[in-house]
Protein backbone atom coordinates (compact mmCIF):
# COMPACT_ATOMS: atom_id res chain seq x y z
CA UNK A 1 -43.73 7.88 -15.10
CA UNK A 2 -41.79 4.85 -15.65
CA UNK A 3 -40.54 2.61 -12.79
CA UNK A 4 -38.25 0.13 -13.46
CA UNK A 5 -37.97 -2.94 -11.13
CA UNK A 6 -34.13 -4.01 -11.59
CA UNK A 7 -33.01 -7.67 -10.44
CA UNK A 8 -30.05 -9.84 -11.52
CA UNK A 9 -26.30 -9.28 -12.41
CA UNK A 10 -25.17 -6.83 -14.71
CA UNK A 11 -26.37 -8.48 -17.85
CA UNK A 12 -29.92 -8.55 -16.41
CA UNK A 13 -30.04 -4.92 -15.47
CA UNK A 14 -28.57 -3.80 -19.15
CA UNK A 15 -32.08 -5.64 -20.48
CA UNK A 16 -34.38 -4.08 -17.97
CA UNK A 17 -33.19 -0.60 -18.11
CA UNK A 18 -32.55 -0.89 -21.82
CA UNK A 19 -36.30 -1.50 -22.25
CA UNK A 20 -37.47 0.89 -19.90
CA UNK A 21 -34.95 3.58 -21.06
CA UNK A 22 -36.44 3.38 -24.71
CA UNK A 23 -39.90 3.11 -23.41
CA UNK A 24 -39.41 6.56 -21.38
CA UNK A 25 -37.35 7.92 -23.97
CA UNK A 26 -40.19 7.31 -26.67
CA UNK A 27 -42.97 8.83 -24.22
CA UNK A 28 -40.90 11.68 -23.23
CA UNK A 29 -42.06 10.49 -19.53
CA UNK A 30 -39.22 10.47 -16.42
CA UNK A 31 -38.02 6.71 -15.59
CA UNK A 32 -37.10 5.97 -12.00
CA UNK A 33 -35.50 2.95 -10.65
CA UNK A 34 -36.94 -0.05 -7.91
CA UNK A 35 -34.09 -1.53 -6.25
CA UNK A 36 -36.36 -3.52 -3.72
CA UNK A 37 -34.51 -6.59 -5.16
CA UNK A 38 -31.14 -5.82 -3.82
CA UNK A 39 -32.59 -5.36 -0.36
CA UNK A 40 -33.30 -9.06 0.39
CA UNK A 41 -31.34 -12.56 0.64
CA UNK A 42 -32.72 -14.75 -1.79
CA UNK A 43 -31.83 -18.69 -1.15
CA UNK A 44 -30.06 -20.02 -4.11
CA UNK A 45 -29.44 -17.10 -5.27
CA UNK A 46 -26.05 -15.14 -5.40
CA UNK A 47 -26.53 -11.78 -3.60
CA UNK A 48 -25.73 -8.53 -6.06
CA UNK A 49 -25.56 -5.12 -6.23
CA UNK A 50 -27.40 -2.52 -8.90
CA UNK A 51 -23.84 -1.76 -11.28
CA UNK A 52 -25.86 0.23 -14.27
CA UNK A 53 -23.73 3.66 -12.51
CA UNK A 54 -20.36 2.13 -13.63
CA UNK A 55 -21.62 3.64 -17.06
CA UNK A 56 -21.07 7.36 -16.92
CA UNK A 57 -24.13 8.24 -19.22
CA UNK A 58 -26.32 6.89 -16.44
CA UNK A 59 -27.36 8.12 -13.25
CA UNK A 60 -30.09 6.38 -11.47
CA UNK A 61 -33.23 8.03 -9.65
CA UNK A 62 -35.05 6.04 -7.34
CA UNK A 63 -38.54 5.24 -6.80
CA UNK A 64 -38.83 4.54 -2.96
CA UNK A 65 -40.91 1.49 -1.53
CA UNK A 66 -43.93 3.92 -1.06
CA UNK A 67 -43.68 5.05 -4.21
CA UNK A 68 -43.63 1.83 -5.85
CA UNK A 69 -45.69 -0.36 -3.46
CA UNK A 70 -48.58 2.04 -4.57
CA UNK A 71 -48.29 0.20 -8.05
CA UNK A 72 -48.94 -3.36 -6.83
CA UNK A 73 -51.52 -2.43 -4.17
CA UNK A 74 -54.39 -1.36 -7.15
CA UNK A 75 -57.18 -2.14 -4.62
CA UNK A 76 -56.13 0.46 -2.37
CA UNK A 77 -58.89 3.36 -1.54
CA UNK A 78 -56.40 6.21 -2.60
CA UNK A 79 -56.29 4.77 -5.92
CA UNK A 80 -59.66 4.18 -6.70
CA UNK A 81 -60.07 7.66 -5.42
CA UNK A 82 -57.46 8.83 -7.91
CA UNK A 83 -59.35 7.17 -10.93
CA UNK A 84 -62.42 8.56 -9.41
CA UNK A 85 -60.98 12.26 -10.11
CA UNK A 86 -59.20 10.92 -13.06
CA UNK A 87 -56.08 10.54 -12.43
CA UNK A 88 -53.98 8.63 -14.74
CA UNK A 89 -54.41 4.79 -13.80
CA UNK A 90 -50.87 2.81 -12.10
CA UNK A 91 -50.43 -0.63 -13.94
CA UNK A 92 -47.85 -3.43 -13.32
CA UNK A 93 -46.71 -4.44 -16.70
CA UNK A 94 -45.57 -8.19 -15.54
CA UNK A 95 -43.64 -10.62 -18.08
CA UNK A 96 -46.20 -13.35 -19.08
CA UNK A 97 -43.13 -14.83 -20.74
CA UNK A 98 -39.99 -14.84 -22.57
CA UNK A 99 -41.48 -13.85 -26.20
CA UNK A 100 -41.25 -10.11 -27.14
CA UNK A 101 -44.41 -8.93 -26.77
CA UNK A 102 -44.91 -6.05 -28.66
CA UNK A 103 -48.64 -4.90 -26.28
CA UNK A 104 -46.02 -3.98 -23.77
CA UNK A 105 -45.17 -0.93 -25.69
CA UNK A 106 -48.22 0.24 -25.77
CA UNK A 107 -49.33 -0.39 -21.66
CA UNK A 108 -51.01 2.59 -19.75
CA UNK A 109 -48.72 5.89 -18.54
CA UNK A 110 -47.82 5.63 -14.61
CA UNK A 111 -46.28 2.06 -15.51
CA UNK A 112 -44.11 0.18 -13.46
CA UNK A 113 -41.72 -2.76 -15.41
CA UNK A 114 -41.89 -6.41 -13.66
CA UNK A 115 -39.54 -8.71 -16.06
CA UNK A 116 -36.53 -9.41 -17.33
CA UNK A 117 -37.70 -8.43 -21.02
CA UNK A 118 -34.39 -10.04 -22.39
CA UNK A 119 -35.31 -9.18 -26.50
CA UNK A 120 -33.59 -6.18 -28.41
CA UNK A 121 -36.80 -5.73 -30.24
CA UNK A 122 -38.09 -3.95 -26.76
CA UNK A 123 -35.17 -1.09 -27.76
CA UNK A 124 -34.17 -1.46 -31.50
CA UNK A 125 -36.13 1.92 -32.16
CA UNK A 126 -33.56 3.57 -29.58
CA UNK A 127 -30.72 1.03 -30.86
CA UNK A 128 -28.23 4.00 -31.04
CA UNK A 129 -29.37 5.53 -28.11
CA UNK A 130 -29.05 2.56 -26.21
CA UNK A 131 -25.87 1.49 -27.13
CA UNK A 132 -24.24 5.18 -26.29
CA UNK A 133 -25.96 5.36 -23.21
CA UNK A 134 -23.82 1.73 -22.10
CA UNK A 135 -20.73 3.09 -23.37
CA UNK A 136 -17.77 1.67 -20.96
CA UNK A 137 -15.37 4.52 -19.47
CA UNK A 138 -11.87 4.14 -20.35
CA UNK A 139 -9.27 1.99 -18.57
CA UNK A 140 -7.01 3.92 -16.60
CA UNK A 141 -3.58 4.08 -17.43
CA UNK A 142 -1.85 1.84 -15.04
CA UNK A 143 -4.40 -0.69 -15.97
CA UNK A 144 -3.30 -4.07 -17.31
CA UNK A 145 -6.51 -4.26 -19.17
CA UNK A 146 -5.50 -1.72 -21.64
CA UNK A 147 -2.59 -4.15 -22.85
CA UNK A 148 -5.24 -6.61 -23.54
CA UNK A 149 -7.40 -3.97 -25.64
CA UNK A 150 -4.80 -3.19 -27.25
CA UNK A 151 -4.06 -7.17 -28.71
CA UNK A 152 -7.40 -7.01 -29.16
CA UNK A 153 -7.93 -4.48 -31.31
CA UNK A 154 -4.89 -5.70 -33.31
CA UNK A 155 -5.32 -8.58 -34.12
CA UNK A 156 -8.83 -10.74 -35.50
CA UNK A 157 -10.26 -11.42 -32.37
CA UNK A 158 -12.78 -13.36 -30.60
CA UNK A 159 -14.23 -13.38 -27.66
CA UNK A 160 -15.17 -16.88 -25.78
CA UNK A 161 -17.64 -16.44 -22.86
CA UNK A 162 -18.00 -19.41 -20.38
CA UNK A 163 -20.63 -18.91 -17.75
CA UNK A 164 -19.97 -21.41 -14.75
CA UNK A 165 -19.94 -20.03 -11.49
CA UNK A 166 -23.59 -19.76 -9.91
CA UNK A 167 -24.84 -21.70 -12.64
CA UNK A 168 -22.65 -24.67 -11.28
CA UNK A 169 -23.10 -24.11 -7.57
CA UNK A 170 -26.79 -23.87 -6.73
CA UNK A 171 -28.99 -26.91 -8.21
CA UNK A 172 -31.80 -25.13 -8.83
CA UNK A 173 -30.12 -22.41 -10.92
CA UNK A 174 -28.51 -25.15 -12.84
CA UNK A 175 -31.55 -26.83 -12.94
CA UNK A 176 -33.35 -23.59 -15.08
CA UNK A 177 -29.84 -22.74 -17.11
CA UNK A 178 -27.73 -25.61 -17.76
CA UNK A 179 -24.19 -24.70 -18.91
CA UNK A 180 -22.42 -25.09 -22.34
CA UNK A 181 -20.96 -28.08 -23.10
CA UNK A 182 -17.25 -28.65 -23.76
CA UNK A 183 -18.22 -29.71 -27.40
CA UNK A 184 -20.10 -26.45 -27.77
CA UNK A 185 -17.13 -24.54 -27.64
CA UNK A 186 -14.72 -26.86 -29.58
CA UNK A 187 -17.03 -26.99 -32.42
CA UNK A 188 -17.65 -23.26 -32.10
CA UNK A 189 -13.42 -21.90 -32.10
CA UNK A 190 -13.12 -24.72 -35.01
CA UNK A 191 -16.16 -23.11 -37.11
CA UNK A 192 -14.26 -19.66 -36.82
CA UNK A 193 -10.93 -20.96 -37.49
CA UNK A 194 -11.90 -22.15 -40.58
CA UNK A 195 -13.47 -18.88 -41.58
CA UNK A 196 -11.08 -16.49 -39.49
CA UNK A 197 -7.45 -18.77 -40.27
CA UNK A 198 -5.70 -15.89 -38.00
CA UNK A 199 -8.53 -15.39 -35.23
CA UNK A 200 -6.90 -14.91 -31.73
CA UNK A 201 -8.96 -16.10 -28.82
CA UNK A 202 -9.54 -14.12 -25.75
CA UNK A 203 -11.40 -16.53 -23.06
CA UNK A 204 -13.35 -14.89 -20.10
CA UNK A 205 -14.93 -16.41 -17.56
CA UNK A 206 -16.10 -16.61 -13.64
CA UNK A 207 -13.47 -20.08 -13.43
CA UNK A 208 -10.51 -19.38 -15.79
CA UNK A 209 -9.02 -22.68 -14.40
CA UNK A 210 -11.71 -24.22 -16.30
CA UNK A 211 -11.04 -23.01 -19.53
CA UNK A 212 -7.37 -23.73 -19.23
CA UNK A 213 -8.18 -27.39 -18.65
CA UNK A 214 -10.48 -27.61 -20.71
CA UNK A 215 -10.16 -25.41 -23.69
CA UNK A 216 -6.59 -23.28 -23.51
CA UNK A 217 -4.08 -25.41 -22.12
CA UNK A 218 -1.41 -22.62 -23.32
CA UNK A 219 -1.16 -19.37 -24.94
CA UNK A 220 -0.90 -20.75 -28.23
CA UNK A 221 -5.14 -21.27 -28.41
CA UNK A 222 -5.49 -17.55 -26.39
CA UNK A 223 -5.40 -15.65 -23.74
CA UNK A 224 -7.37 -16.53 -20.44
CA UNK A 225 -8.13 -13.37 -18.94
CA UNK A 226 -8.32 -13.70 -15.13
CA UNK A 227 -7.76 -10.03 -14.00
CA UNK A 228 -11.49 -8.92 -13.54
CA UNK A 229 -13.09 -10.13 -10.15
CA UNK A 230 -16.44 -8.66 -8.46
CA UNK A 231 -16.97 -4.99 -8.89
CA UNK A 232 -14.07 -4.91 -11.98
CA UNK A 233 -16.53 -7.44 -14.30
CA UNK A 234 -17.72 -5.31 -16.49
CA UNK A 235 -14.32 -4.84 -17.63
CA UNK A 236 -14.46 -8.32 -19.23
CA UNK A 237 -18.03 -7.40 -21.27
CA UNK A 238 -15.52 -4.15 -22.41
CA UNK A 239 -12.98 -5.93 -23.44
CA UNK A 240 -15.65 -8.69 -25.44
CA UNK A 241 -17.08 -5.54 -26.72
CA UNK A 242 -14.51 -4.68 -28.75
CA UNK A 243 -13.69 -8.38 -29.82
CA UNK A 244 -14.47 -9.04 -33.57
CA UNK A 245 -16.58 -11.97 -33.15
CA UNK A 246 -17.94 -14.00 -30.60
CA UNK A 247 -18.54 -17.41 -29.21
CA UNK A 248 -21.03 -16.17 -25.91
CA UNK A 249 -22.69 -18.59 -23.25
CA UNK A 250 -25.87 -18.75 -22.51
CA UNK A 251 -25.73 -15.27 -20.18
CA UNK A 252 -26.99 -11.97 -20.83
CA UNK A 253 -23.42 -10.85 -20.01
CA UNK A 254 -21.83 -12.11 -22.88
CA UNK A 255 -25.15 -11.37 -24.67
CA UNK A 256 -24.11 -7.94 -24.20
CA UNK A 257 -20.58 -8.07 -24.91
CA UNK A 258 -21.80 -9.33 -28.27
CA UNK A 259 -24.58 -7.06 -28.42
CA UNK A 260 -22.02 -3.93 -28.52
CA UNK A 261 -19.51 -4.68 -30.30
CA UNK A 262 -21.09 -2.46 -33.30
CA UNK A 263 -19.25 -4.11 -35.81
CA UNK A 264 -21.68 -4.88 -38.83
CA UNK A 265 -19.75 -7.82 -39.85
CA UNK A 266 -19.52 -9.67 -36.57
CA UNK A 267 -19.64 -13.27 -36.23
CA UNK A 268 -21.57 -14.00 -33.34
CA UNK A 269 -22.23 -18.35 -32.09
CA UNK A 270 -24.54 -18.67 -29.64
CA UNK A 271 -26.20 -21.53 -27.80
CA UNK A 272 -29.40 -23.23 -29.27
CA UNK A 273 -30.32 -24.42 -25.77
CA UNK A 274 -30.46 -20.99 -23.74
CA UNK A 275 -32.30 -23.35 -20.36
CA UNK A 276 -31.90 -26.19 -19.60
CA UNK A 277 -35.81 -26.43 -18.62
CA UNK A 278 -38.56 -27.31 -20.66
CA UNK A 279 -40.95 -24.45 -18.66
CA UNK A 280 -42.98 -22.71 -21.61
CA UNK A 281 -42.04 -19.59 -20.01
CA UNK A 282 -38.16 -19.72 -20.81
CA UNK A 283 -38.98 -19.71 -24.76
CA UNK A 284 -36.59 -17.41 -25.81
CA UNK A 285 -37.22 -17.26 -30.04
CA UNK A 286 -36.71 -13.75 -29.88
CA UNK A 287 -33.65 -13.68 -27.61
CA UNK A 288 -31.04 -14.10 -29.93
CA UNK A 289 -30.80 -11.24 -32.90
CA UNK A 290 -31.34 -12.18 -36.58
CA UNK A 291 -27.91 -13.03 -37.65
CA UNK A 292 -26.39 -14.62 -34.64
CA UNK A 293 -25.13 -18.62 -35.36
CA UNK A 294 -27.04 -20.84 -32.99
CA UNK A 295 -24.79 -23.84 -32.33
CA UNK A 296 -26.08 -27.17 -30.18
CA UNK A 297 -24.69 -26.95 -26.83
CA UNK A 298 -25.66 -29.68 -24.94
């Protein structure tokens, strides 16, 4: 048994139960899901929602708190009773840090997941697996999305990511992540314009009015696409999905819209600087995949 302890937006739960999904797939055991995290207010801290259902390859079973508070509570006398008669031992596997860790894999059965384990190398021997399994359902017809897939997919596009939002409006989130700088994304659109001479820029972000002061003052740098609010996100990681290349922020959402776009050929620019603190355990060497163009964004 595999429990997976989910926390954070969208982005954040792709990680989790990407890692987690492998590891059950690769142990043939069953994986169930802790949602204990979306039961609490957390100051500082916007309050979400579990959204891994939107995908319709995944349906979620759920652990319980009994089920799951048995994991942490490894002094309890039932347990030592159940190693007594041996029973297979519960562990905790809890992120010492942002480095892929590759002991992990190997952790005792009856394991429950405690980390954000933001590295493809937790699920690059499911790769294919893991990339049908968050395949987007279609737009539906009346959907003005669909007329932005469809300039997307016609012309050389590229997706720019700008992560503001919480990241702006609590200090101590902004304190641990920073945001991209305005230079960051110049230099980035100017990099692939000199590669890409017909590359067509498709902006998302959680302030669109920033990017429109900032970086597309008119349609003739791209298209700011404002349409998806709250539960209709994801539709902005689909539509950066099937982008040609990227210029992501320093987000596991745009991480993933990069992530899936399956082209082989992709350019992908990402930040150098993924926090803005200097805490040893936000050393993220083995975020980014081999390949990807890390770009100074301070």
């Amino acid at each position: 048994m595999i429990i997976a302890k989910l926390q954070g937006g969208l982005g954040n739960q792709m990680f989790q139960y990407a890692f987690a999904r492998a590891l059950a797939e690769t142990r043939q055991e069953p994986l169930l899901i802790d949602n204990s995290f979306y039961e609490q207010e957390i100051p500082g801290v916007d309050k979400r929602e579990i959204e891994l259902e939107l995908f319709p390859a995944i349906r979620l079973n759920y652990a319980g708190p009994k089920l799951s508070s048995s994991f942490y509570q490894v002094s309890r006398w039932d347990n030592r009773l159940r190693n007594l008669l041996g029973f297979k031992k519960r562990a905790v596997l809890r992120e010492h840090n942002f480095r892929y860790d590759p002991s992990y894999l190997s952790m005792p059965q009856h394991l429950l997941l405690d980390g954000l384990f933001q590295s493809e190398r937790y699920f690059s021997d499911q790769a294919p697996l893991i990339a049908a399994t968050f395949a987007f359902p279609a737009f539906a017809a009346a959907d003005p999305n669909g007329s932005y897939l469809q300039q997307i997919r016609s012309s050389l596009s590229v997706s720019v990511h700008v992560r503001r939002g919480d990241y702006v409006k609590f200090a101590s989130t902004h304190a641990i992540h920073g945001t991209c700088s305005t230079g960051y994304y110049r230099n980035a659109m100017q990099q692939l314009r000199e590669r890409f001479p017909d590359a067509r820029f498709f902006f998302f972000s959680d302030e669109p009015e920033w990017i429109r002061q900032n970086l597309a003052p008119d349609e003739s740098v791209g298209s700011v696409i404002s349409l998806n609010k709250g539960r209709d996100s994801w539709k902005d990681m689909c539509l950066m999905s099937h982008c040609r290349h990227h210029i992501i922020a320093n987000s596991s959402f745009s991480w993933w819209g990069a992530w899936l776009n399956r082209n082989p050929d992709k350019q992908v620019i990402a930040p150098e600087k993924w926090f803005r603190t200097n805490d040893p355990f936000f050393n993220t060497t083995d975020l980014l995949p081999a390949g990807w163009i890390k770009r100074n964004n301070e």
